[in-house]
PDB file of N, CA and C in Angstrom:
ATOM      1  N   UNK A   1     185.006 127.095  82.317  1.00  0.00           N
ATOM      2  CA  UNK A   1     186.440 127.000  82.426  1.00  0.00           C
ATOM      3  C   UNK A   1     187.119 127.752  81.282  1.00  0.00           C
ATOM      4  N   UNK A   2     186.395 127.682  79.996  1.00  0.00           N
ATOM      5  CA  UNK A   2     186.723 128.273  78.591  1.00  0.00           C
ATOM      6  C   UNK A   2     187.039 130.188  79.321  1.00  0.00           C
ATOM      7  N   UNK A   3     185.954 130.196  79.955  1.00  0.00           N
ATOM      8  CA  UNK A   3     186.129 131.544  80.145  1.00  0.00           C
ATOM      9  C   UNK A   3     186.750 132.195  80.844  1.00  0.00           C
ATOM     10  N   UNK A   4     187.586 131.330  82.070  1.00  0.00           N
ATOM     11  CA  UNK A   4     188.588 131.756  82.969  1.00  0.00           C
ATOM     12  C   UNK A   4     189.458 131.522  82.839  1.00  0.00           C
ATOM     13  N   UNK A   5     189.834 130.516  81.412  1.00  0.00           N
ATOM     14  CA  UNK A   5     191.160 130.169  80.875  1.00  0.00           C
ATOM     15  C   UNK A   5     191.639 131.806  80.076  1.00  0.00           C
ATOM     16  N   UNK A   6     190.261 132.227  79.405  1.00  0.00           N
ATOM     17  CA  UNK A   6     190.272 133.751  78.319  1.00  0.00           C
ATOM     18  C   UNK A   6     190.975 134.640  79.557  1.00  0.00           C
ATOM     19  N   UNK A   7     190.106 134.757  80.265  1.00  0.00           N
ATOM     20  CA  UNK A   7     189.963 135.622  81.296  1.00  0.00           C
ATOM     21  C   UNK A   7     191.855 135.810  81.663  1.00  0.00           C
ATOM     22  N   UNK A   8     191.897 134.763  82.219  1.00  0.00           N
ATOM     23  CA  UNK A   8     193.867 134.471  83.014  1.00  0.00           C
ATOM     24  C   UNK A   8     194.632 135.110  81.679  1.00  0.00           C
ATOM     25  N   UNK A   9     194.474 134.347  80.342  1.00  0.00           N
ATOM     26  CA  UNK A   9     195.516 134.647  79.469  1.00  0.00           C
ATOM     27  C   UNK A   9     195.294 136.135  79.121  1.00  0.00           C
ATOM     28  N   UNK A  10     194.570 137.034  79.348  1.00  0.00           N
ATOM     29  CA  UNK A  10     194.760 138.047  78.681  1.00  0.00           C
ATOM     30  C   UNK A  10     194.994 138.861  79.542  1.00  0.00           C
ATOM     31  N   UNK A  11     194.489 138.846  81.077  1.00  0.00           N
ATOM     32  CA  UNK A  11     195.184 139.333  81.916  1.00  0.00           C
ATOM     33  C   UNK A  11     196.218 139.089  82.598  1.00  0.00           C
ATOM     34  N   UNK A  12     196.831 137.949  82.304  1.00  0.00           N
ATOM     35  CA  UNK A  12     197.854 137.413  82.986  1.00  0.00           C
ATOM     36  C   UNK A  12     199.144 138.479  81.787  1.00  0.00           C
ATOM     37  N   UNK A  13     198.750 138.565  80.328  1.00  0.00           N
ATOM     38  CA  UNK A  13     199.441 139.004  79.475  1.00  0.00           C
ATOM     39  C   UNK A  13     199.692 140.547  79.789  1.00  0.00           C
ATOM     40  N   UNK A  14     198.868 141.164  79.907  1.00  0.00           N
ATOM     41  CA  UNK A  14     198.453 142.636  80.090  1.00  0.00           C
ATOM     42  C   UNK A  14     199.144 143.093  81.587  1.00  0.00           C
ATOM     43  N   UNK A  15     198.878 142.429  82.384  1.00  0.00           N
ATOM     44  CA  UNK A  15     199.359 142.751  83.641  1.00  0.00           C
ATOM     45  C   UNK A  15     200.155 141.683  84.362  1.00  0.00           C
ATOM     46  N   UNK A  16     200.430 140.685  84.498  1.00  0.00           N
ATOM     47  CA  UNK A  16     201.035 140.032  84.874  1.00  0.00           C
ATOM     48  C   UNK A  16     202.244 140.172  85.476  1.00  0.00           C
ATOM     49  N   UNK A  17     202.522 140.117  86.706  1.00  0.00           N
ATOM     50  CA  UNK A  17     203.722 140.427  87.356  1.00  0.00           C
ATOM     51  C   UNK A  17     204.252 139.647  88.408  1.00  0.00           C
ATOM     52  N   UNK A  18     203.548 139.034  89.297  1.00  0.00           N
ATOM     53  CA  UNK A  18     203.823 138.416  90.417  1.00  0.00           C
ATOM     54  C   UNK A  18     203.442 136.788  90.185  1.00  0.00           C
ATOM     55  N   UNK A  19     204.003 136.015  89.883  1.00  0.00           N
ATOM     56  CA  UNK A  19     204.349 134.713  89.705  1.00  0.00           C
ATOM     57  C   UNK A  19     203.198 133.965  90.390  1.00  0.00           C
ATOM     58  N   UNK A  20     202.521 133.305  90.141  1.00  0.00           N
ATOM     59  CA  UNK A  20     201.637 132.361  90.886  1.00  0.00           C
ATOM     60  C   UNK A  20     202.441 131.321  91.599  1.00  0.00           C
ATOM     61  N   UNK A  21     203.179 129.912  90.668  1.00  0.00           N
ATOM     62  CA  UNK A  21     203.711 129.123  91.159  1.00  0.00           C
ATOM     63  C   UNK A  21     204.966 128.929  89.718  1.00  0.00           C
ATOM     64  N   UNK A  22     205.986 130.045  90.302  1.00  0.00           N
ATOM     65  CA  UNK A  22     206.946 129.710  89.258  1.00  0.00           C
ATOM     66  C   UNK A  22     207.995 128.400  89.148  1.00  0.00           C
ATOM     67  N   UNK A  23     207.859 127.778  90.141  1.00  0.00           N
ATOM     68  CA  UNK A  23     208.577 125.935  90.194  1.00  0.00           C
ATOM     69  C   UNK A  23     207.848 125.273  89.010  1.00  0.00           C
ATOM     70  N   UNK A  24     206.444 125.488  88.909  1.00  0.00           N
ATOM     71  CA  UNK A  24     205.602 124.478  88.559  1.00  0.00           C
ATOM     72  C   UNK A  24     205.124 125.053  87.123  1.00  0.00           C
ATOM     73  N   UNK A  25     204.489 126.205  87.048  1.00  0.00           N
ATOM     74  CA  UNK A  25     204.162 126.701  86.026  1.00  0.00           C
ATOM     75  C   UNK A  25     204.570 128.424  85.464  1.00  0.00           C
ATOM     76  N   UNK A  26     205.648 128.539  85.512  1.00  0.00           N
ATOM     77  CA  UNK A  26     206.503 129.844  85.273  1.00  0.00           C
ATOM     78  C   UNK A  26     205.261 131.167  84.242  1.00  0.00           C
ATOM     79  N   UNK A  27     204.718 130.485  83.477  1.00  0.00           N
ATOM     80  CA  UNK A  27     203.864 131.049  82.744  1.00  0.00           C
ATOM     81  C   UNK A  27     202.701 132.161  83.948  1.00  0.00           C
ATOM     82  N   UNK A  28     202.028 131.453  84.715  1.00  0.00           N
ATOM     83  CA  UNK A  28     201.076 131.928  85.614  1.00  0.00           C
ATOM     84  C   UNK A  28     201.420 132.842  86.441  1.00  0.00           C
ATOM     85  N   UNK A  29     200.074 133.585  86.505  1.00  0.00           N
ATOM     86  CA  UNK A  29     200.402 134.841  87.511  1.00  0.00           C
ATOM     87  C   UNK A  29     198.953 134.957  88.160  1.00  0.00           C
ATOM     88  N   UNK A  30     199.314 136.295  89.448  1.00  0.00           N
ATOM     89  CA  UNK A  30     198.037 136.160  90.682  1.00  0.00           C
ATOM     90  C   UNK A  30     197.386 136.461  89.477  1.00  0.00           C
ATOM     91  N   UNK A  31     197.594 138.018  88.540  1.00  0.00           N
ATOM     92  CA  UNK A  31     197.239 138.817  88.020  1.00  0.00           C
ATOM     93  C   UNK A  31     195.982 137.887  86.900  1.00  0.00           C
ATOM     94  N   UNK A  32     196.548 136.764  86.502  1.00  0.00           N
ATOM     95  CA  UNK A  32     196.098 136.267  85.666  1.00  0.00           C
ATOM     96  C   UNK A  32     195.197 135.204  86.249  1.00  0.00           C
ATOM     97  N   UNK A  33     195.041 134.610  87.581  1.00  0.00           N
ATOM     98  CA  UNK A  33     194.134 134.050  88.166  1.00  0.00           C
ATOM     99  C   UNK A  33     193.179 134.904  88.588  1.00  0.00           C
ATOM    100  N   UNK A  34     193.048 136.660  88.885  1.00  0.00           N
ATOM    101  CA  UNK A  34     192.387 137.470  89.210  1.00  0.00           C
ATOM    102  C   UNK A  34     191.428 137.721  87.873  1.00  0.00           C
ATOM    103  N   UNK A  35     192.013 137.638  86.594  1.00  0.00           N
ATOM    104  CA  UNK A  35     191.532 138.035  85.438  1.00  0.00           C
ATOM    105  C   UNK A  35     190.634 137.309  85.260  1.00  0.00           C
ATOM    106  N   UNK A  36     190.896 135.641  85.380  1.00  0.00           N
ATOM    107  CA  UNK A  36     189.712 134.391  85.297  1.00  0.00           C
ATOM    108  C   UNK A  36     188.756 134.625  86.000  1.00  0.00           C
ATOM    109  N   UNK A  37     188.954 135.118  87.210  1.00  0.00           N
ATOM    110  CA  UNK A  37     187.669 134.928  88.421  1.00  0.00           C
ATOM    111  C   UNK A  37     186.817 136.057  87.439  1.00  0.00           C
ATOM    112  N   UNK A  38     187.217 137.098  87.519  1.00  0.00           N
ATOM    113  CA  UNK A  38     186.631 138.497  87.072  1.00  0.00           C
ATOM    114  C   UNK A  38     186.072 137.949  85.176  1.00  0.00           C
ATOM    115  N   UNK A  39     186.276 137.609  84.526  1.00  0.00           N
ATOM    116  CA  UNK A  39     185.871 136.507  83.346  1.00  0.00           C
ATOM    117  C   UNK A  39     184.656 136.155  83.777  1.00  0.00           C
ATOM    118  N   UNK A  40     184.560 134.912  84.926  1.00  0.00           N
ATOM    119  CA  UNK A  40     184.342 134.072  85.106  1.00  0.00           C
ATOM    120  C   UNK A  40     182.724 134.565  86.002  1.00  0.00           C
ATOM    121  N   UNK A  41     182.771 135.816  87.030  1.00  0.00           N
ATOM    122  CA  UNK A  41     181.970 136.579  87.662  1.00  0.00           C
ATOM    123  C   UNK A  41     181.202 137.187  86.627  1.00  0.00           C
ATOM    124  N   UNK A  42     181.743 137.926  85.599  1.00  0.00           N
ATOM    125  CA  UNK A  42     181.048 138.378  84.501  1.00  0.00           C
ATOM    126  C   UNK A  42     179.902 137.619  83.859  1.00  0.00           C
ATOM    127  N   UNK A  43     180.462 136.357  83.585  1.00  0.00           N
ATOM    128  CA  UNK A  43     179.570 135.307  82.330  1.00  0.00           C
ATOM    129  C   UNK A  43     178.510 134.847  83.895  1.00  0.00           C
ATOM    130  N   UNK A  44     178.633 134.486  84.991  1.00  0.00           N
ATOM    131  CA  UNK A  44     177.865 134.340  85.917  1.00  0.00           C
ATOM    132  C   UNK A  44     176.973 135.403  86.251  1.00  0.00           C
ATOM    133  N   UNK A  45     176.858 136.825  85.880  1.00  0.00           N
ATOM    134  CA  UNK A  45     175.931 137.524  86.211  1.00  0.00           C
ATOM    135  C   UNK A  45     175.161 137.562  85.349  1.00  0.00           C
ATOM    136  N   UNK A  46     175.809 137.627  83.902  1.00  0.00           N
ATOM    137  CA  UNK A  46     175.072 137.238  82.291  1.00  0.00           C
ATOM    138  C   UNK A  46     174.202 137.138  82.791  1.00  0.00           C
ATOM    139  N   UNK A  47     174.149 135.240  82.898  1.00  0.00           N
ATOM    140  CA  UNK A  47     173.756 134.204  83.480  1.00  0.00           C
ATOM    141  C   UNK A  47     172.048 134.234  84.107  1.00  0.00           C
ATOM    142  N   UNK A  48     173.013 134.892  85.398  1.00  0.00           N
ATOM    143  CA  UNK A  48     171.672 135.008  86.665  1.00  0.00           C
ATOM    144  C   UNK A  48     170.951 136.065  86.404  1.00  0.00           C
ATOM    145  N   UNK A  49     171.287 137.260  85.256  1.00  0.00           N
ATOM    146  CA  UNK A  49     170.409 138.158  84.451  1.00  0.00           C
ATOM    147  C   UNK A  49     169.250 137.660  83.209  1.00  0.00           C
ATOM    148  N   UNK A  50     170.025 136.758  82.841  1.00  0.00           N
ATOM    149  CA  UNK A  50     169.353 136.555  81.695  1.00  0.00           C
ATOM    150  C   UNK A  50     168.263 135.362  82.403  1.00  0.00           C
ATOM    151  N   UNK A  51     168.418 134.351  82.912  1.00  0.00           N
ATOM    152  CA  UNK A  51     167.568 133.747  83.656  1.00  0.00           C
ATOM    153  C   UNK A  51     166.712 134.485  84.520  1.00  0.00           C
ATOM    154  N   UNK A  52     166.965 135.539  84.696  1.00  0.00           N
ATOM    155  CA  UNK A  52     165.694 136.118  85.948  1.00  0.00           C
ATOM    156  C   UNK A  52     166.154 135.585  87.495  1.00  0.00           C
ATOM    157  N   UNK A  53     167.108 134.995  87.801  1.00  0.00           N
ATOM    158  CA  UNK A  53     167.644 134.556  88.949  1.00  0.00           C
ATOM    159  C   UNK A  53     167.054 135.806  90.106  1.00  0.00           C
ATOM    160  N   UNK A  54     166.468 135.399  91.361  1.00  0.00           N
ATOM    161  CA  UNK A  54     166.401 135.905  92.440  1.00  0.00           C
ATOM    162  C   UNK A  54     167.699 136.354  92.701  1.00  0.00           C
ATOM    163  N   UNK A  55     168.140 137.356  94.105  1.00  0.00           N
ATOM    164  CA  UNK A  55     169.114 137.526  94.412  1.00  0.00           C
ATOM    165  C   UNK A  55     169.975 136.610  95.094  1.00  0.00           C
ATOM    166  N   UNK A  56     169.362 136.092  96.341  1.00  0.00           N
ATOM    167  CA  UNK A  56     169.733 135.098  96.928  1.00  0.00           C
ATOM    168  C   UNK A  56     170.073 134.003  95.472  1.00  0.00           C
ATOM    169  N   UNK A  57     169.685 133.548  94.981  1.00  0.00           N
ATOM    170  CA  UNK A  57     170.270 132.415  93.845  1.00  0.00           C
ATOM    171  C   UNK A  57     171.677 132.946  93.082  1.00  0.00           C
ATOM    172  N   UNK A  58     171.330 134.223  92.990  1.00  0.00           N
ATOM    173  CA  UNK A  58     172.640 134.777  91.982  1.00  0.00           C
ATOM    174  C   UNK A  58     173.465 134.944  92.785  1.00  0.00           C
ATOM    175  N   UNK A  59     173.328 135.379  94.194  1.00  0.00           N
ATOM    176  CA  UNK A  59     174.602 135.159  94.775  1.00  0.00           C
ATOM    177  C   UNK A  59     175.362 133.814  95.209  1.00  0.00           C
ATOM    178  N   UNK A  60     174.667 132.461  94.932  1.00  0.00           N
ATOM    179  CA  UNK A  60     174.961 131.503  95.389  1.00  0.00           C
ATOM    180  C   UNK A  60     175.712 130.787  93.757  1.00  0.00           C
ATOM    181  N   UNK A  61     174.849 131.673  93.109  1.00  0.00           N
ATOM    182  CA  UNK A  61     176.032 131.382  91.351  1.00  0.00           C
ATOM    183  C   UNK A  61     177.055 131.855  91.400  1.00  0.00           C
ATOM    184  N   UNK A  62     177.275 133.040  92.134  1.00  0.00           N
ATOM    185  CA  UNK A  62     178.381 133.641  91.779  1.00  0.00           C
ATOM    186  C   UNK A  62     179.269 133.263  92.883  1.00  0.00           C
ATOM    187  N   UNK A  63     179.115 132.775  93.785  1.00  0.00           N
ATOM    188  CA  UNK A  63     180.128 131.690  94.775  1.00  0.00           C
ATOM    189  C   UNK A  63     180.402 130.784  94.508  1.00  0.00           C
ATOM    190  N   UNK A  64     179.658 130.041  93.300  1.00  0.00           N
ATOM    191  CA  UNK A  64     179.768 128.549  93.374  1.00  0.00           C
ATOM    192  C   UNK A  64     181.078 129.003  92.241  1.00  0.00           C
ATOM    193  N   UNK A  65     180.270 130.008  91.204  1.00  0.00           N
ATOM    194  CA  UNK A  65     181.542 129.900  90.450  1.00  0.00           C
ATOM    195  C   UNK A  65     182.747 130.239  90.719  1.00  0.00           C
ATOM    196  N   UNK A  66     182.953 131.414  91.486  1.00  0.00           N
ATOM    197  CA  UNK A  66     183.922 131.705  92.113  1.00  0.00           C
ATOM    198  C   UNK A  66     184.930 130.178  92.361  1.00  0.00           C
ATOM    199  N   UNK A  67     184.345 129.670  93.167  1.00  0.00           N
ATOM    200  CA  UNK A  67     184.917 128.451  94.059  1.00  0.00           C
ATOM    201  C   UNK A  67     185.190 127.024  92.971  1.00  0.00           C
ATOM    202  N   UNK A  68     184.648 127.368  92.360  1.00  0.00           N
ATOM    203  CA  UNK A  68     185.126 125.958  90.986  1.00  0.00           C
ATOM    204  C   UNK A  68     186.288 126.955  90.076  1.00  0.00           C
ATOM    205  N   UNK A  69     185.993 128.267  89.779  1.00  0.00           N
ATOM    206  CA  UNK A  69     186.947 128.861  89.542  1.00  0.00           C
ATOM    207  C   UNK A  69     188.677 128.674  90.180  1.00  0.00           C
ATOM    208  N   UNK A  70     189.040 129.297  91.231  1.00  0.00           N
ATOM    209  CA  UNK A  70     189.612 128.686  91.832  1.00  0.00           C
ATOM    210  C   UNK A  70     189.988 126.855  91.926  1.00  0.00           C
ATOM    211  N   UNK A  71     189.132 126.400  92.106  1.00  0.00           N
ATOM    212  CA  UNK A  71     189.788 124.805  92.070  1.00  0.00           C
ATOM    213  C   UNK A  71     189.858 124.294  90.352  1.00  0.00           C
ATOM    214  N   UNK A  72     189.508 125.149  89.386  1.00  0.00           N
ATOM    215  CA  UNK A  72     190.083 124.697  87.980  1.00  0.00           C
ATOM    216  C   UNK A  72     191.599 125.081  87.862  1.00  0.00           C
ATOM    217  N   UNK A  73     191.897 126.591  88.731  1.00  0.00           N
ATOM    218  CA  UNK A  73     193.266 126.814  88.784  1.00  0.00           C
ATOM    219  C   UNK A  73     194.294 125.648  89.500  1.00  0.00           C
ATOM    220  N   UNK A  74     193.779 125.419  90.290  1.00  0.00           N
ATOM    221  CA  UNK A  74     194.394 124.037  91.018  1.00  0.00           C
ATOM    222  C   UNK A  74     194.676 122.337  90.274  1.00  0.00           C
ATOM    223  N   UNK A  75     193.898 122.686  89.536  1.00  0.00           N
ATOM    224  CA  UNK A  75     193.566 121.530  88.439  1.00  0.00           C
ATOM    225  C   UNK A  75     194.564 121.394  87.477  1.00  0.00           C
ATOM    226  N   UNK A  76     194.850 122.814  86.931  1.00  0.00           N
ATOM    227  CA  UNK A  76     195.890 123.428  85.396  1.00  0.00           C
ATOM    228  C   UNK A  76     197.787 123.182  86.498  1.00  0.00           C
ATOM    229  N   UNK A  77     197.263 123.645  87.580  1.00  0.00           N
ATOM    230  CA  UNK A  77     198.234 123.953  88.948  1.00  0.00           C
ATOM    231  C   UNK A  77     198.935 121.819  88.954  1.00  0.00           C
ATOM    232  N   UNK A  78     198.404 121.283  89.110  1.00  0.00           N
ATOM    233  CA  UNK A  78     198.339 120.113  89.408  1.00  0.00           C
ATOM    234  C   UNK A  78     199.177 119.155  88.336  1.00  0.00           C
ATOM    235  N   UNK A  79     198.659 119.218  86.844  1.00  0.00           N
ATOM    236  CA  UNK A  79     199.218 118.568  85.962  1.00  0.00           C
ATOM    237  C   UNK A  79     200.281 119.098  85.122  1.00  0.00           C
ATOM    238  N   UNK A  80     200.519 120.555  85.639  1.00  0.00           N
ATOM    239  CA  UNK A  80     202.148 121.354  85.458  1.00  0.00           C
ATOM    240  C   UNK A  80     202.744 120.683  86.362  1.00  0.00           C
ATOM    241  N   UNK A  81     202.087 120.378  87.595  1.00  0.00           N
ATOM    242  CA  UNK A  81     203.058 119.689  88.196  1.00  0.00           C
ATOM    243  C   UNK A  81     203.452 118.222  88.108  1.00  0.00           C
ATOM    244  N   UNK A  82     203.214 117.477  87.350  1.00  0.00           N
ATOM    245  CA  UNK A  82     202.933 116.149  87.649  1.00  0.00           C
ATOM    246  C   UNK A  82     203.639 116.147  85.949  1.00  0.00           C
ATOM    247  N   UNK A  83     203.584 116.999  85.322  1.00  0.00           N
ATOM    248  CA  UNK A  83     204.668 117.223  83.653  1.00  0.00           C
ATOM    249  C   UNK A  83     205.935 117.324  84.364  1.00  0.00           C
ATOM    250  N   UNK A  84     206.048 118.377  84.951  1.00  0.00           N
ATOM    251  CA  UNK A  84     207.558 118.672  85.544  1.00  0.00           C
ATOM    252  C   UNK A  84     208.308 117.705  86.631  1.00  0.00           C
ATOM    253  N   UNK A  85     207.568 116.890  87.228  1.00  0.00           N
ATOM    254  CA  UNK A  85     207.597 115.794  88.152  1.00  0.00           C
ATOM    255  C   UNK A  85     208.408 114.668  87.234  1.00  0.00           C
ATOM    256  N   UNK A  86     207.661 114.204  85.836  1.00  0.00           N
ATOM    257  CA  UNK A  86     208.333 113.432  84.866  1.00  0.00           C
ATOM    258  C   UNK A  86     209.244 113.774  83.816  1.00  0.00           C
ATOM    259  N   UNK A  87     209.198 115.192  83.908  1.00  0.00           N
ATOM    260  CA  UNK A  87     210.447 116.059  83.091  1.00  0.00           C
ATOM    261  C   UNK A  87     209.969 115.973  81.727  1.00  0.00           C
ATOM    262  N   UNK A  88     208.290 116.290  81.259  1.00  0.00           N
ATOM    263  CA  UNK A  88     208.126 116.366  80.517  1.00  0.00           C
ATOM    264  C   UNK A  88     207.167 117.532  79.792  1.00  0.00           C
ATOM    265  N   UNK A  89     207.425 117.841  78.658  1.00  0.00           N
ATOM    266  CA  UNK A  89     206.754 119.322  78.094  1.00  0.00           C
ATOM    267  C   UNK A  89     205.061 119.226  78.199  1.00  0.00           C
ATOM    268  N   UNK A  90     204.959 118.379  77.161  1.00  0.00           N
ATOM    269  CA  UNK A  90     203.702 118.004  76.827  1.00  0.00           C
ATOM    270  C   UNK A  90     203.113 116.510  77.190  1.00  0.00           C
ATOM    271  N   UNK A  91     201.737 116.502  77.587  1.00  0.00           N
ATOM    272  CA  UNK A  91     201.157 115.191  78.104  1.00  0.00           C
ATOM    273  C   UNK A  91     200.951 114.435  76.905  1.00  0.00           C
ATOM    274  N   UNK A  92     200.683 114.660  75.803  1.00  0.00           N
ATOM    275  CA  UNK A  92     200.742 114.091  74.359  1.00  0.00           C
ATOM    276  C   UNK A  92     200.797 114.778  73.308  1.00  0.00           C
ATOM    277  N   UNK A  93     201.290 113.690  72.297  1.00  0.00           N
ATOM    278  CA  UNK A  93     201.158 114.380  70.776  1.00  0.00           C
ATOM    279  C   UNK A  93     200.220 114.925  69.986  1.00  0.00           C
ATOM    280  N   UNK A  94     198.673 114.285  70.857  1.00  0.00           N
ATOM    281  CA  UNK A  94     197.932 114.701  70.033  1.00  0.00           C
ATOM    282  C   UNK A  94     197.054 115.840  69.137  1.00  0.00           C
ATOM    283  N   UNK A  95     197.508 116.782  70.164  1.00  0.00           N
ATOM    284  CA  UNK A  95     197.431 118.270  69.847  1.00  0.00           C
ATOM    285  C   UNK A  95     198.635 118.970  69.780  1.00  0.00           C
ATOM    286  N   UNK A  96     199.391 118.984  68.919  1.00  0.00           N
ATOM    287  CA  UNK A  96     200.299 119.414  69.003  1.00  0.00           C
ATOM    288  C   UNK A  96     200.499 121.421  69.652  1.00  0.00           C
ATOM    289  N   UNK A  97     201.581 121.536  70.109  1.00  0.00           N
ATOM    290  CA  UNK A  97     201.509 123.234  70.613  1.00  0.00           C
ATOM    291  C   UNK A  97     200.527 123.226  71.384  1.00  0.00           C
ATOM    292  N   UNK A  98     199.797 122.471  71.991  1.00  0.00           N
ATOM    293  CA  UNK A  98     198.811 122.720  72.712  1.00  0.00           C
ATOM    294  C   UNK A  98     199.194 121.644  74.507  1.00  0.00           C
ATOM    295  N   UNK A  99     199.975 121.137  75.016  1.00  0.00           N
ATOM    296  CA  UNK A  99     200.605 120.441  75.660  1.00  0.00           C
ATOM    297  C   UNK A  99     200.192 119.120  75.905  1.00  0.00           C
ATOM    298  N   UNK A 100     199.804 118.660  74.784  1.00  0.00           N
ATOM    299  CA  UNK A 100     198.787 117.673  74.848  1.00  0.00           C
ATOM    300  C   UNK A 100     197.558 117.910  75.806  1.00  0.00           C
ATOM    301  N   UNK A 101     196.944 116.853  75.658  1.00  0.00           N
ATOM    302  CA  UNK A 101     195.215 116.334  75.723  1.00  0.00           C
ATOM    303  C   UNK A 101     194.718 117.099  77.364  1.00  0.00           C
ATOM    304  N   UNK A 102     195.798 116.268  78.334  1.00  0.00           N
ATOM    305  CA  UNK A 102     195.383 117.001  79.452  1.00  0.00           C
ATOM    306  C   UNK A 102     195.503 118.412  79.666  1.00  0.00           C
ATOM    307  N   UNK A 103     196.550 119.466  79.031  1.00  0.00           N
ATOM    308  CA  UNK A 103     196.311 120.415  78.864  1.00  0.00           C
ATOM    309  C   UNK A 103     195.140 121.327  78.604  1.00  0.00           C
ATOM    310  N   UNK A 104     194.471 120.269  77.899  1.00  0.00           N
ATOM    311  CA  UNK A 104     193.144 121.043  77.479  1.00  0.00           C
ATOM    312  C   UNK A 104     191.929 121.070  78.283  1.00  0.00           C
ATOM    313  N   UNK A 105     191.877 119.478  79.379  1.00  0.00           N
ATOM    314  CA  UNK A 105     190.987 119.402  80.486  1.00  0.00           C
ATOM    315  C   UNK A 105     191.714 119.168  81.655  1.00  0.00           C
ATOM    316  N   UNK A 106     192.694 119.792  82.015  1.00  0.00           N
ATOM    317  CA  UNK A 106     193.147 120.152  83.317  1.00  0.00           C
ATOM    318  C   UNK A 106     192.474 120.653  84.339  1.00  0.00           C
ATOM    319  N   UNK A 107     191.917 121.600  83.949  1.00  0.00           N
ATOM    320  CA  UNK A 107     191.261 122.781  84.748  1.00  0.00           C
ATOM    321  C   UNK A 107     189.877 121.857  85.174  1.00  0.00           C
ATOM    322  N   UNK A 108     189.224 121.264  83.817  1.00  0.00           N
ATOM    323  CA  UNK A 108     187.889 120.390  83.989  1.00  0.00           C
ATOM    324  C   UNK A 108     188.077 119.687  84.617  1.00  0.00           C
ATOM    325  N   UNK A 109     188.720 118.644  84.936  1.00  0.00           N
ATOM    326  CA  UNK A 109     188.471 117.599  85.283  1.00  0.00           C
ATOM    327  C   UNK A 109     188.493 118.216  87.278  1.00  0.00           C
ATOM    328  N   UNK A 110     189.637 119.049  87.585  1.00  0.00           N
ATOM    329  CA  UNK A 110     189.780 119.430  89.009  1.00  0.00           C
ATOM    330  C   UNK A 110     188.167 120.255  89.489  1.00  0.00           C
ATOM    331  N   UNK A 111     187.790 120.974  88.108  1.00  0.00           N
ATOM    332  CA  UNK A 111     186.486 121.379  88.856  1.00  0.00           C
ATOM    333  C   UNK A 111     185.253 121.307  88.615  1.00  0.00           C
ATOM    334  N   UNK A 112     185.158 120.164  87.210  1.00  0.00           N
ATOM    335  CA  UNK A 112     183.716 119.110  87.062  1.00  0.00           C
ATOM    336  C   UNK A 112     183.036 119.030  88.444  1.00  0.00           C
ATOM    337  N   UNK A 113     183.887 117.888  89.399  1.00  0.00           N
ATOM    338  CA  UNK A 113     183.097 117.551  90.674  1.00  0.00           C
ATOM    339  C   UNK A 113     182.730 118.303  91.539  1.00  0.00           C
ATOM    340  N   UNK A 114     183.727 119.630  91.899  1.00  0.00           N
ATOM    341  CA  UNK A 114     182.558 120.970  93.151  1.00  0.00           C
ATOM    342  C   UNK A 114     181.627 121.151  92.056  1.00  0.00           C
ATOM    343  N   UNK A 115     181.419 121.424  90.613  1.00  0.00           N
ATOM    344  CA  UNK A 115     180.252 122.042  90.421  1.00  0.00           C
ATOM    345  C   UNK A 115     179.096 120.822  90.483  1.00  0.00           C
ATOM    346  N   UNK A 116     179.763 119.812  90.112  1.00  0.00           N
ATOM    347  CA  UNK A 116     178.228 119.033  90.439  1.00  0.00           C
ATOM    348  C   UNK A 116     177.754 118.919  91.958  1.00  0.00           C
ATOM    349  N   UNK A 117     178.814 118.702  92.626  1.00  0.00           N
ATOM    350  CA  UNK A 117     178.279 119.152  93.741  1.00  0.00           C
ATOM    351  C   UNK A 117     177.865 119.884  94.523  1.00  0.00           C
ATOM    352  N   UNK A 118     177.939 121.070  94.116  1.00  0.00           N
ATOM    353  CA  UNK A 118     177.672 122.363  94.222  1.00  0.00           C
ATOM    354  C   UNK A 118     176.543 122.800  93.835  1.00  0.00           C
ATOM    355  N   UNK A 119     176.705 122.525  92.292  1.00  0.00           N
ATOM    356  CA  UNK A 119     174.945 122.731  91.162  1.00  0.00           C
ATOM    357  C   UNK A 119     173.707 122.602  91.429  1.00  0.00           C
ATOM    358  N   UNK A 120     173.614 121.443  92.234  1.00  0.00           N
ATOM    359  CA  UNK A 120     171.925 121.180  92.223  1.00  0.00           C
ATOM    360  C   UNK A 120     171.174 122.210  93.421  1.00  0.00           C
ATOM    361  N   UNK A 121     171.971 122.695  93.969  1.00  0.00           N
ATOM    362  CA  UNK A 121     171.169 123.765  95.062  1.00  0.00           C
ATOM    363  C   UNK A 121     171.112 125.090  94.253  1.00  0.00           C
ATOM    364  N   UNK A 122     172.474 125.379  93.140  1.00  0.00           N
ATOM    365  CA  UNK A 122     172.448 126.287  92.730  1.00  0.00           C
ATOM    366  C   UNK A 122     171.569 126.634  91.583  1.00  0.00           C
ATOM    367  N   UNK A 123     171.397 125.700  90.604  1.00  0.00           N
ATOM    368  CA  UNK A 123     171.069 126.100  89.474  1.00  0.00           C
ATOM    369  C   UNK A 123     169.213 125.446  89.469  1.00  0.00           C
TER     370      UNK A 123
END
């Protein structure tokens, strides 16, 4: 998730143009959900290189991630919405500048469960 969070912010920065969901999270863009996947495809071929992965396996890594990819965006997607729902910036104090706590496992928590469910055929 670390790496499709890198991935979004630097392409979302660099190129960013077309709004993902500007109601909910004005910040986000396709550009920058395209950047994560492509992040995210990268560290997955690492991956299935450095392991020696068959083909058939590496392509089933690189779907799975794909697809938890995507539902971490839904995840970050979700608790922008559910801030703006209560008219509020940040989920807590405890990190400050950082939008609080759920900010930081947004993305995790929406796509912990496809990968475990996903994982055990894959990995």
């Amino acid at each position: 998730m670390w790496s499709a969070d890198i991935g979004a912010y630097f392409a979302g920065r660099a190129f960013g143009r077309q709004k993902l969901a500007p109601r909910v999270s004005p910040g986000k863009s396709w550009e920058g959900v395209l950047g994560g996947m492509v992040a995210t495809l990268a560290l997955a071929l690492v991956f299935a290189i450095g392991q020696g992965l068959v083909a058939i396996d590496a392509v089933l890594l690189v779907l799975t991630t794909l697809a938890v990819t995507l539902v971490s965006v839904l995840g970050d997607l979700l608790e922008s919405m559910l801030k703006r729902h209560r008219g509020i910036k940040d989920s807590s104090n405890l990190l400050p500048g950082h939008g609080g706590v759920l900010d930081r496992i947004d993305s995790l928590t929406a796509a912990l469960p496809l990968f475990a469910l996903l994982a055990p055929g894959v990995i």
